[in-house]
N, C-alpha and C. Protein backbone atom coordinates (compact mmCIF):
# COMPACT_ATOMS: atom_id res chain seq x y z
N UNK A 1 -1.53 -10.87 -20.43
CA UNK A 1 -1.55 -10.89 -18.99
C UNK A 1 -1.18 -9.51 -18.46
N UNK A 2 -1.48 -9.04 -17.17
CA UNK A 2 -1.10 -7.94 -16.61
C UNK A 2 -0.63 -8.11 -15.16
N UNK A 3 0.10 -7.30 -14.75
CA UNK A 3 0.97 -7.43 -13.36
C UNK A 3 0.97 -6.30 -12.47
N UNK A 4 0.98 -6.30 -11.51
CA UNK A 4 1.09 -5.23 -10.72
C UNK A 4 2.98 -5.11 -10.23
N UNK A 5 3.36 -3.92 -10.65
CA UNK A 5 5.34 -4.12 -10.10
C UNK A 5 5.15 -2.57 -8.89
N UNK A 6 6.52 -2.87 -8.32
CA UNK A 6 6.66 -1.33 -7.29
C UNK A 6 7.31 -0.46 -8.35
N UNK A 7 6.70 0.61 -8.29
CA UNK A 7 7.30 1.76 -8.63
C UNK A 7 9.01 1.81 -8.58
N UNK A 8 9.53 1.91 -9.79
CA UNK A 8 11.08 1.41 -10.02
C UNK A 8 11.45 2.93 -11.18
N UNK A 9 12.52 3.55 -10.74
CA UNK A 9 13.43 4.66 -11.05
C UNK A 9 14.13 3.76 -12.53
N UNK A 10 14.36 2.53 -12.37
CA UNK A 10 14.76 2.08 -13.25
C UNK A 10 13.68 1.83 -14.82
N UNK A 11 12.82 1.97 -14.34
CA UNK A 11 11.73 1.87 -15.37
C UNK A 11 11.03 3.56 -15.80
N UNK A 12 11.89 4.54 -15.91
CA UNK A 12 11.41 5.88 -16.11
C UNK A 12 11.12 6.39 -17.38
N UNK A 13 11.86 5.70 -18.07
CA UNK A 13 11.38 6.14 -19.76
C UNK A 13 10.03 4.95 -19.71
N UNK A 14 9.72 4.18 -19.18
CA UNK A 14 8.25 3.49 -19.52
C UNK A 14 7.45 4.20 -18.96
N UNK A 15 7.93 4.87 -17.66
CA UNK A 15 7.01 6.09 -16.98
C UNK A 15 6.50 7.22 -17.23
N UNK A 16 7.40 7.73 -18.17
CA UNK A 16 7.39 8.93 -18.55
C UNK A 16 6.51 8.68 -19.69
N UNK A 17 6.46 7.24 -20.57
CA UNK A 17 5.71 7.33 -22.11
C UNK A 17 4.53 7.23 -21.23
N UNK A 18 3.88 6.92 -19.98
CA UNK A 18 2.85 6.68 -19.42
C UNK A 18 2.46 7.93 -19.23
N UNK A 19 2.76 8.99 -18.81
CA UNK A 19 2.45 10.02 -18.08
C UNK A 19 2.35 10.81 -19.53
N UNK A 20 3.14 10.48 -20.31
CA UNK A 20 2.78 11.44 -21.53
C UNK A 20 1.41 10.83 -22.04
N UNK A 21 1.43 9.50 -22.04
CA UNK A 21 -0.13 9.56 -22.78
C UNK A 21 -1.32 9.78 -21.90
N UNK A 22 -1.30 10.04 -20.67
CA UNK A 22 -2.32 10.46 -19.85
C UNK A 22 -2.41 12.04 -19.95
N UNK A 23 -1.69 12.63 -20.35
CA UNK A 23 -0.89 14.35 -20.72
C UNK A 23 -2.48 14.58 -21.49
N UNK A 24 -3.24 15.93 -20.74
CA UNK A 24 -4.27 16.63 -20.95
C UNK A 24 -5.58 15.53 -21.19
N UNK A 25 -5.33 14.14 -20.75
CA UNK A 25 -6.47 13.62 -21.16
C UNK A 25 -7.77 13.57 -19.64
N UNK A 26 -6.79 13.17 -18.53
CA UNK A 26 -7.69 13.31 -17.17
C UNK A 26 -7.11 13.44 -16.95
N UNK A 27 -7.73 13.25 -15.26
CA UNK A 27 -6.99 12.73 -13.73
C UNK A 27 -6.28 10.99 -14.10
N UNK A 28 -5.30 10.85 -13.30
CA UNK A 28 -4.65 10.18 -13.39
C UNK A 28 -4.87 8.93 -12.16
N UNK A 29 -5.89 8.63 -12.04
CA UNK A 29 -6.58 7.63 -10.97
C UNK A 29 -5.63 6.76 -10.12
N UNK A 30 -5.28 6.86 -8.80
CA UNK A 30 -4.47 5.63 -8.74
C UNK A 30 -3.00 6.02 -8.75
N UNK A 31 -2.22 6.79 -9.31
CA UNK A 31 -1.15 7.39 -9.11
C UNK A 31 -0.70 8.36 -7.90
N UNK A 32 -1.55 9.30 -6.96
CA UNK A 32 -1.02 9.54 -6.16
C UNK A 32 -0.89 10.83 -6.68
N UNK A 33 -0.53 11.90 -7.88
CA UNK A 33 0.57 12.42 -8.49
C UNK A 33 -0.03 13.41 -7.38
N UNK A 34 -1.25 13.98 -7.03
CA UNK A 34 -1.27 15.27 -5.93
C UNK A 34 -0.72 15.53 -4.87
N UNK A 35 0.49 14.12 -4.41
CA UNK A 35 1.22 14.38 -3.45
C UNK A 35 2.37 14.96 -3.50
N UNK A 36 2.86 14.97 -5.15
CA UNK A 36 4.05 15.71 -5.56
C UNK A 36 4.04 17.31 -5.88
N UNK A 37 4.76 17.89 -5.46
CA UNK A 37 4.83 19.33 -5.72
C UNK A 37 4.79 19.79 -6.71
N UNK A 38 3.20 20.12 -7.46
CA UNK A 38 2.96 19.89 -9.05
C UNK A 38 2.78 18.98 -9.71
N UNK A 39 2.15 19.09 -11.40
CA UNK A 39 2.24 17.49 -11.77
C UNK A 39 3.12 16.74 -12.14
N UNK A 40 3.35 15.65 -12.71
CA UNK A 40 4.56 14.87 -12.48
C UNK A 40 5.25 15.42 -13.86
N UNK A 41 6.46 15.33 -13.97
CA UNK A 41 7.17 15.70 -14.96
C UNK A 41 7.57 13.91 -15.63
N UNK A 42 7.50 14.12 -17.10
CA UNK A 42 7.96 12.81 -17.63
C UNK A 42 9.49 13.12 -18.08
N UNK A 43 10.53 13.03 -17.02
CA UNK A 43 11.65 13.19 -16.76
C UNK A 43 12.31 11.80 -15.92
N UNK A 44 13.40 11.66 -16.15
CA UNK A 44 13.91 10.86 -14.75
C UNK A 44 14.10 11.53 -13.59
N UNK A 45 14.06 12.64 -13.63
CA UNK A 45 14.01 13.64 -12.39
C UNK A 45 12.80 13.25 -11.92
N UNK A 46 11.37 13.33 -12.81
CA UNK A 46 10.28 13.46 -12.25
C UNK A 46 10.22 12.13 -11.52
N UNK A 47 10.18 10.83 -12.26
CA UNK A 47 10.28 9.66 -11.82
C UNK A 47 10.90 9.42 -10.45
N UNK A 48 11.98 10.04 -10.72
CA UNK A 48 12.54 9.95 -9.03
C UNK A 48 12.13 10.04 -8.17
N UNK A 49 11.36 11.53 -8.19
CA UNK A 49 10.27 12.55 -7.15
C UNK A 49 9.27 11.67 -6.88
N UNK A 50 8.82 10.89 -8.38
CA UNK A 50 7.31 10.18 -7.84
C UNK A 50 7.82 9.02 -6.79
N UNK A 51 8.81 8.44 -7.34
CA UNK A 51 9.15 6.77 -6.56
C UNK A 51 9.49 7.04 -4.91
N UNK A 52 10.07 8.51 -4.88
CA UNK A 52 10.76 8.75 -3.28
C UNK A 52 8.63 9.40 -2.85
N UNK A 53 7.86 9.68 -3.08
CA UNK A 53 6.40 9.70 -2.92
C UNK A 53 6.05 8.52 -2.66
N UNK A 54 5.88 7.51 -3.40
CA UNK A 54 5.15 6.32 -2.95
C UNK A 54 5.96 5.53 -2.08
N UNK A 55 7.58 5.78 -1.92
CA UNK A 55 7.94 5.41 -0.95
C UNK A 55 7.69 5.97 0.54
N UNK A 56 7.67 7.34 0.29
CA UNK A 56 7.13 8.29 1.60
C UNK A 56 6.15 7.47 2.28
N UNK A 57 5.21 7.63 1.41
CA UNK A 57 3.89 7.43 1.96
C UNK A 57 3.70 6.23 2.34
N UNK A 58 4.36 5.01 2.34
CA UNK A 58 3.81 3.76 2.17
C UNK A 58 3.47 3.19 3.53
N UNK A 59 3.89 3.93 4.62
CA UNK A 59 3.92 3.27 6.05
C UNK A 59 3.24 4.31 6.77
N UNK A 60 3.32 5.69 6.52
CA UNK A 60 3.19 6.39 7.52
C UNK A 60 1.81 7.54 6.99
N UNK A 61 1.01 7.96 8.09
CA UNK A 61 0.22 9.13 8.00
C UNK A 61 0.96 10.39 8.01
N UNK A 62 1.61 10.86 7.38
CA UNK A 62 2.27 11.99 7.51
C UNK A 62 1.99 13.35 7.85
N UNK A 63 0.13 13.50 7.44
CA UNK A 63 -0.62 15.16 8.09
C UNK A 63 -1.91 14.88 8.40
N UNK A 64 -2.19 13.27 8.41
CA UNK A 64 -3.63 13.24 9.62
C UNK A 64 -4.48 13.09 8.27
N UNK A 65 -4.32 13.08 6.97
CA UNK A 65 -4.97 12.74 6.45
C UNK A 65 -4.77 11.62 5.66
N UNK A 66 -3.86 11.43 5.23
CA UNK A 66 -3.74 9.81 4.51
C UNK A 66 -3.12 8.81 5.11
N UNK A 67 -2.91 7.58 4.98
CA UNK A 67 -3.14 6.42 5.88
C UNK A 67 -1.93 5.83 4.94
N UNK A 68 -1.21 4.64 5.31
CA UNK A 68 -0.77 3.81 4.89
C UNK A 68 -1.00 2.90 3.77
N UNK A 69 -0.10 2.59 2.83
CA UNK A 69 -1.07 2.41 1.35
C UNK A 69 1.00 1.92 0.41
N UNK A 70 0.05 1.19 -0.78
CA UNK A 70 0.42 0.64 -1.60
C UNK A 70 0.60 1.20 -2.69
N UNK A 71 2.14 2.05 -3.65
CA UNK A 71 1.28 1.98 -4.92
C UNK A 71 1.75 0.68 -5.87
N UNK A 72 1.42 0.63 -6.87
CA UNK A 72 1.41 -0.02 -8.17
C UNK A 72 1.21 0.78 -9.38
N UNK A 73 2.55 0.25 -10.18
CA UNK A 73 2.16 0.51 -11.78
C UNK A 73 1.81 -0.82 -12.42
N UNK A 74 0.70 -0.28 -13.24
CA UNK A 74 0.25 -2.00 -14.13
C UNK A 74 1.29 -2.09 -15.05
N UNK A 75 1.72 -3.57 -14.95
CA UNK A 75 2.46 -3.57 -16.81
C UNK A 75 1.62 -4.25 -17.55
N UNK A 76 1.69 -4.15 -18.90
CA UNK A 76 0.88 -5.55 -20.15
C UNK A 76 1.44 -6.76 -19.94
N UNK A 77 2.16 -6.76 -19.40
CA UNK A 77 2.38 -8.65 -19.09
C UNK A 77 2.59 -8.73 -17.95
N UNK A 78 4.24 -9.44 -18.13
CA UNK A 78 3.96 -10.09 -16.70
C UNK A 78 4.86 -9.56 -15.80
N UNK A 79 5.30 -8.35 -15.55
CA UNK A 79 6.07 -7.44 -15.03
C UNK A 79 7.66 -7.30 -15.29
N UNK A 80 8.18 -7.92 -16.30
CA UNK A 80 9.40 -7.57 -16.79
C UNK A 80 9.79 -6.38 -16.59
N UNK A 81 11.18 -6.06 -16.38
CA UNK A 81 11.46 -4.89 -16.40
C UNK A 81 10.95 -3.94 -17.86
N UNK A 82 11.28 -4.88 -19.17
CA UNK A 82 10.82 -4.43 -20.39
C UNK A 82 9.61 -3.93 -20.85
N UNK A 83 8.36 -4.66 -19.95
CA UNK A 83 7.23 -4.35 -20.13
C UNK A 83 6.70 -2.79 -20.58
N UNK A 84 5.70 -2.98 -21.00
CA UNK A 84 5.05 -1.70 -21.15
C UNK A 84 4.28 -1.33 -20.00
N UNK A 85 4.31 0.09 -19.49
CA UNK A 85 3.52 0.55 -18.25
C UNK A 85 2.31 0.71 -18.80
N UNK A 86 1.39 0.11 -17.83
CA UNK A 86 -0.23 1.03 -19.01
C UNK A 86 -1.06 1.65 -17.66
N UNK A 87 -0.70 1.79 -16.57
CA UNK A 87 -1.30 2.42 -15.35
C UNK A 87 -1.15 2.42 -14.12
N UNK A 88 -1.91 3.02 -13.69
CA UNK A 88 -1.45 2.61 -11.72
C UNK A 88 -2.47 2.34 -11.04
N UNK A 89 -1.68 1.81 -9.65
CA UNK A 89 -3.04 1.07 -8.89
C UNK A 89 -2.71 1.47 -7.31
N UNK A 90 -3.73 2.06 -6.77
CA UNK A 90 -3.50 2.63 -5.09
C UNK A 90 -4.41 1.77 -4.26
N UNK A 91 -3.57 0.91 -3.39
CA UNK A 91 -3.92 0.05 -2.41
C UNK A 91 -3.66 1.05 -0.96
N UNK A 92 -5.00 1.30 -0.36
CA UNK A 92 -4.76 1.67 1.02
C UNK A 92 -5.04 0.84 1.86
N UNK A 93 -4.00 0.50 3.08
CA UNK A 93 -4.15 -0.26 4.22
C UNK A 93 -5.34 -0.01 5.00
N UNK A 94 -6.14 1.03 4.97
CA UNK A 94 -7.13 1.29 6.01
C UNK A 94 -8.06 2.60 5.42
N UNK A 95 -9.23 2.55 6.24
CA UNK A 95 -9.68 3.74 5.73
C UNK A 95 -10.18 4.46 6.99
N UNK A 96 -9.84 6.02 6.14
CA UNK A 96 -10.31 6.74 7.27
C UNK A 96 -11.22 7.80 6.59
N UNK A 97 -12.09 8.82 7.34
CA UNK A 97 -13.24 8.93 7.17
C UNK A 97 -13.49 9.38 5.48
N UNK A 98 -12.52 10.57 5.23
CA UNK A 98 -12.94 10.41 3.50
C UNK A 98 -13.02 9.48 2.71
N UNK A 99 -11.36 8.28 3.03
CA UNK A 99 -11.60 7.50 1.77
C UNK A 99 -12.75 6.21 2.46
N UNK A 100 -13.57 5.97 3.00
CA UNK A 100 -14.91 5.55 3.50
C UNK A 100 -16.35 5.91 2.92
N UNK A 101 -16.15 7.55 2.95
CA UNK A 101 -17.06 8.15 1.58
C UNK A 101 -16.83 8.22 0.15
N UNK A 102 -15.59 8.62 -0.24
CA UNK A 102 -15.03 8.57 -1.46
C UNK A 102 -14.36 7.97 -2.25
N UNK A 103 -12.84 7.82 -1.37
CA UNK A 103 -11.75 6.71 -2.00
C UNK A 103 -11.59 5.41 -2.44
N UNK A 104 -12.02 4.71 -1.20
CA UNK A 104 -12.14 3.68 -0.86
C UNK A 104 -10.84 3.01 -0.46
N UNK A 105 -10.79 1.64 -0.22
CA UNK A 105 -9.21 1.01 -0.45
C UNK A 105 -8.24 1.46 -1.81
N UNK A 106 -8.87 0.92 -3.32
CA UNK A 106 -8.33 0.94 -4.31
C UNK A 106 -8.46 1.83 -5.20
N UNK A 107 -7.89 2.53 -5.92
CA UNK A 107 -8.25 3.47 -6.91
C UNK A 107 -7.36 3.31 -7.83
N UNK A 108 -7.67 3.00 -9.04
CA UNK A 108 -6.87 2.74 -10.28
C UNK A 108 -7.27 3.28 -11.47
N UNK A 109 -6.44 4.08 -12.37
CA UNK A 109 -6.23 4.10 -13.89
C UNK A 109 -5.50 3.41 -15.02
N UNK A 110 -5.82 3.11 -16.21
CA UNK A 110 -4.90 2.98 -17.45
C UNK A 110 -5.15 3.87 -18.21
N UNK A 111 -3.87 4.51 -18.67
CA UNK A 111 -3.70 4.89 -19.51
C UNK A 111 -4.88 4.83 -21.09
N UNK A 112 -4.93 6.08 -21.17
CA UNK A 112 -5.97 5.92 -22.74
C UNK A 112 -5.66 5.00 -23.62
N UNK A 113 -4.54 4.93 -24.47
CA UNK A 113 -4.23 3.90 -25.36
C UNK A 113 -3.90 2.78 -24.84
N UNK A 114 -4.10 2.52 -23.92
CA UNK A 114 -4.48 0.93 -23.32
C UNK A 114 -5.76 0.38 -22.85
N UNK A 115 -6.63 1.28 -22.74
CA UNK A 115 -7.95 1.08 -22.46
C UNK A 115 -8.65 -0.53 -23.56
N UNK A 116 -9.62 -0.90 -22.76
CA UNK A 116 -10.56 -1.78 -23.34
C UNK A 116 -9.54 -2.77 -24.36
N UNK A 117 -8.57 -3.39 -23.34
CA UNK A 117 -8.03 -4.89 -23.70
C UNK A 117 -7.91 -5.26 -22.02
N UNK A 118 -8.44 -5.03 -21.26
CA UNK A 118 -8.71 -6.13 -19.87
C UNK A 118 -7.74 -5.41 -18.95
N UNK A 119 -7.13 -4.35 -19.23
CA UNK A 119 -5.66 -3.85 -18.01
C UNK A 119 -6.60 -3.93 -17.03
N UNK A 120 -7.60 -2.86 -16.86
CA UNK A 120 -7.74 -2.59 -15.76
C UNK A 120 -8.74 -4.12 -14.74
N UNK A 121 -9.77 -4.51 -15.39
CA UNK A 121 -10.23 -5.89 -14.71
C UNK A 121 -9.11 -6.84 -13.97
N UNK A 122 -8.04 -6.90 -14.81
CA UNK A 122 -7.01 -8.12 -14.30
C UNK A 122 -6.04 -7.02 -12.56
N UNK A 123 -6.00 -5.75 -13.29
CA UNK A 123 -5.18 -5.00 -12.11
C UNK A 123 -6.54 -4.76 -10.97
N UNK A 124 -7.55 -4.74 -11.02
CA UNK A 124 -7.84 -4.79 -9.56
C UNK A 124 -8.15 -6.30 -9.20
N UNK A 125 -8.55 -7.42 -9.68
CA UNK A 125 -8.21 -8.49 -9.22
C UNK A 125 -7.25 -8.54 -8.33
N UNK A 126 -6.01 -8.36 -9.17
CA UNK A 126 -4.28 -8.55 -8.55
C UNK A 126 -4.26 -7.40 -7.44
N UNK A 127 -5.04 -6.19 -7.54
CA UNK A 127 -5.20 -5.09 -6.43
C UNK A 127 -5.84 -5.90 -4.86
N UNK A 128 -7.13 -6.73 -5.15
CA UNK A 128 -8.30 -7.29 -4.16
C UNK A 128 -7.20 -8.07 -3.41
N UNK A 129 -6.16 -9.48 -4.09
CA UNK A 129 -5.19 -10.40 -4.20
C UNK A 129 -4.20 -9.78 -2.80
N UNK A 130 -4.11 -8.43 -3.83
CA UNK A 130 -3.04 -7.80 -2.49
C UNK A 130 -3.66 -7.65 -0.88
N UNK A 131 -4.99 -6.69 -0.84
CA UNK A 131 -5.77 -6.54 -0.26
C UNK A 131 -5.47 -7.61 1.27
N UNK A 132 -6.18 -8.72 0.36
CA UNK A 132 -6.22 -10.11 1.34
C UNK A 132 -4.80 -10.20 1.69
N UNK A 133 -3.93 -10.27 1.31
CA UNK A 133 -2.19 -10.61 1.85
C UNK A 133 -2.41 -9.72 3.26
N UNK A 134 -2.95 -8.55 2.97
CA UNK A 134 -3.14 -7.51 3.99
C UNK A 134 -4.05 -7.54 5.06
N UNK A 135 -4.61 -8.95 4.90
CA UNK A 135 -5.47 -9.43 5.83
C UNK A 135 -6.86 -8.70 6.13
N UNK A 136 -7.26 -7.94 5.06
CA UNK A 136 -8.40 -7.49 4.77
C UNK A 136 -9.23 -8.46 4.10
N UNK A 137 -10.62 -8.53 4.51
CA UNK A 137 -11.45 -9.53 4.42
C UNK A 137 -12.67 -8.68 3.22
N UNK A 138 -12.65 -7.39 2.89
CA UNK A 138 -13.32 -7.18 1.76
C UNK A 138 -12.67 -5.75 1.62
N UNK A 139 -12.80 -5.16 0.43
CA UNK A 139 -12.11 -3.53 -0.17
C UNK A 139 -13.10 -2.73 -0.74
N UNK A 140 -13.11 -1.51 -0.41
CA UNK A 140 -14.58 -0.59 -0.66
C UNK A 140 -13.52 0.28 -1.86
N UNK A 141 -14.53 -0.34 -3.81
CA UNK A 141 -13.83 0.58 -4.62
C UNK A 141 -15.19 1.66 -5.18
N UNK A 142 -14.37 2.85 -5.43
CA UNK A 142 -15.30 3.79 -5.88
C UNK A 142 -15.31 4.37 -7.20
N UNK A 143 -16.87 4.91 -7.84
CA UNK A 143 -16.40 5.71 -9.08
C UNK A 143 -17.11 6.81 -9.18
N UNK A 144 -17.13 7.58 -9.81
CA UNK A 144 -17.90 8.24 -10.21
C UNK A 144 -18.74 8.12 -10.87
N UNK A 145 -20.23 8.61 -10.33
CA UNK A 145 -21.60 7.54 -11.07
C UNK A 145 -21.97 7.43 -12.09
N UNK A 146 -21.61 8.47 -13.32
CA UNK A 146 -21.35 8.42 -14.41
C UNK A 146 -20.36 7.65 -15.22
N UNK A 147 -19.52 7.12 -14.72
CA UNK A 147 -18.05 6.18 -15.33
C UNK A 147 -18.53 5.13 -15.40
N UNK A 148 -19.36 4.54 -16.72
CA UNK A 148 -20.01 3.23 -17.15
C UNK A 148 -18.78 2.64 -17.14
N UNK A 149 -17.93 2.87 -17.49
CA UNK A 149 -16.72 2.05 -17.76
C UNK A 149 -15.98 0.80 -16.71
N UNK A 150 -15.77 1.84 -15.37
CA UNK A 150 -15.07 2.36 -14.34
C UNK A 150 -16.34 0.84 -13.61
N UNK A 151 -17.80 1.26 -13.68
CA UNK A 151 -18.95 0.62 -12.75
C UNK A 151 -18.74 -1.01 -13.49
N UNK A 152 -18.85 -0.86 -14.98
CA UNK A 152 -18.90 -2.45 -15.30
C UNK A 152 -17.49 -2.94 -14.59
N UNK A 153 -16.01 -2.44 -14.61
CA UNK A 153 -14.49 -3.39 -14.30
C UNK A 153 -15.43 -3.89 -12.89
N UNK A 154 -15.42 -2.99 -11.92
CA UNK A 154 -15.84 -2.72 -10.74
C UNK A 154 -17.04 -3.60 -10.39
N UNK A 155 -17.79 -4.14 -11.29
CA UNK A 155 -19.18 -4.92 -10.72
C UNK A 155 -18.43 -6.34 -11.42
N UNK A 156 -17.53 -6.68 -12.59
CA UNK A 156 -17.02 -7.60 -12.96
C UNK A 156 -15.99 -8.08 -12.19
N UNK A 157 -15.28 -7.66 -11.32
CA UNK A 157 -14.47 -7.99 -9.95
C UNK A 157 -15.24 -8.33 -8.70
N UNK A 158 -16.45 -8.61 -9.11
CA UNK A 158 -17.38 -9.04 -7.97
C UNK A 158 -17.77 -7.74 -6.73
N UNK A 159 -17.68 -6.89 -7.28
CA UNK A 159 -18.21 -5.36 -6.46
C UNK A 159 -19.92 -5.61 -5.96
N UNK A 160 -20.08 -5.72 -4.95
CA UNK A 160 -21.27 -5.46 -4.70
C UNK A 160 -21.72 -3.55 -4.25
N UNK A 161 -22.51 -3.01 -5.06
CA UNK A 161 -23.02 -2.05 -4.71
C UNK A 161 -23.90 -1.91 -3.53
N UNK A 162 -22.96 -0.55 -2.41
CA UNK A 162 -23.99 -0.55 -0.92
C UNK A 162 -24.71 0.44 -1.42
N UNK A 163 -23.78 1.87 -2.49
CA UNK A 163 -24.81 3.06 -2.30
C UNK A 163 -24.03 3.84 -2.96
N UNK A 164 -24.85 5.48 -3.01
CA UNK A 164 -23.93 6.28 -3.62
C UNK A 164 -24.36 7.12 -2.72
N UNK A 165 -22.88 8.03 -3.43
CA UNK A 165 -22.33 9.13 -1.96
C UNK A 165 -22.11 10.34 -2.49
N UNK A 166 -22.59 11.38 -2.47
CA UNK A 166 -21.73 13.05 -3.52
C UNK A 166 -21.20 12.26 -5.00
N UNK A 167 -22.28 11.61 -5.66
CA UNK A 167 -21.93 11.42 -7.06
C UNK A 167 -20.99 10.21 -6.79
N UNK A 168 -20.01 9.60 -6.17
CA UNK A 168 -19.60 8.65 -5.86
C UNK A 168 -20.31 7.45 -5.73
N UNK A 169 -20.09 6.26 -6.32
CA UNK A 169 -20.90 4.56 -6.36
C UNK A 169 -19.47 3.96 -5.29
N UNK A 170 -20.25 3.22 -4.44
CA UNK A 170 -19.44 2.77 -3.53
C UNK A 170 -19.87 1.26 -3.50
N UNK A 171 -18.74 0.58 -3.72
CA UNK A 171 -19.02 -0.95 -4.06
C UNK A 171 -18.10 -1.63 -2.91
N UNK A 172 -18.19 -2.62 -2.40
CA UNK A 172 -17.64 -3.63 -1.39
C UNK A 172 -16.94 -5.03 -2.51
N UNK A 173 -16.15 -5.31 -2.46
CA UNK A 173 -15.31 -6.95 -2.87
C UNK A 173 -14.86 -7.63 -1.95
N UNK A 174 -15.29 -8.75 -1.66
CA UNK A 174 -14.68 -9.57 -0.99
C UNK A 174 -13.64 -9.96 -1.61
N UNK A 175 -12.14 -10.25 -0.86
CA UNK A 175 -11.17 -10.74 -1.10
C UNK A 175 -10.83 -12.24 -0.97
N UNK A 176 -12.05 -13.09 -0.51
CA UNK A 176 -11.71 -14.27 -0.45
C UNK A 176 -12.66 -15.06 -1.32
């Protein structure tokens, strides 16, 4: 099973083994980390920095460009504190004109050595789940048009494809 938990200071050594195995492999989808001054350090220092970030951000537009938003780390089960972290998941309350072309509502990664055992299918489910609490009636997720990977989770969560945008596939989910 997989879970979506809030970003917890108390869970930083699971954070940090996360951020190390994403270490030179990509972008880190879904984490946010470009809001921190540099990339994230797998420290409890760093952890800190990230958790007081997704707390920043969670209510407020702070420079006219990002909107109000959710994060999430995935765990492999069922969100124990013990769990293993295997990724993150960015729920935005609204969209404004980029993430409309690009972002969309949701944007999520797992971690490489968690790949292809279901993390990511079950975390945007539980992402769409949130969505609707939020009284959103469908969520626009995006990939890059090349990410076979990224297009099958994304069309297996019931994504209907409207179009593509600057290399971007832009899919619609209904949440109900």
């Amino acid at each position: 099973m997989t879970a979506l938990v809030a970003p917890d200071t108390a869970r930083w050594k699971q954070w940090a083994a996360m951020i190390e195995d994403f270490d030179g492999v990509e972008e880190m989808h879904g984490s946010g980390y470009w809001q921190l001054e540099g990339p994230p350090v797998p420290t409890q220092a760093g952890c800190d920095a990230y958790v007081t970030m997704t707390e920043v951000t969670s209510t407020a537009d702070l420079d006219g460009t990002r909107v109000a938003s959710t994060y999430f780390w995935i765990a492999a089960d069922d969100g124990r504190p013990d769990d293993e972290l295997v990724g993150f998941l960015h729920l935005r309350h609204t969209l404004n004109a980029w993430l409309l072309e690009q972002g969309g509502h949701i944007g999520y990664g797992v971690k490489p050595s968690a790949r292809r055992q279901g993390h990511a299918s079950r975390a945007l489910a539980l992402g769409v789940r949130a969505a609707a609490g939020l009284g959103l009636d469908r969520v626009l997720v995006t990939c890059e048009a090349d990410n076979e990977a990224s297009r099958r989770t994304i069309l297996s969560g019931g994504g209907v494809l409207e179009d593509e945008r600057d290399g971007k596939l832009r899919f619609w989910i209904p949440t109900a």
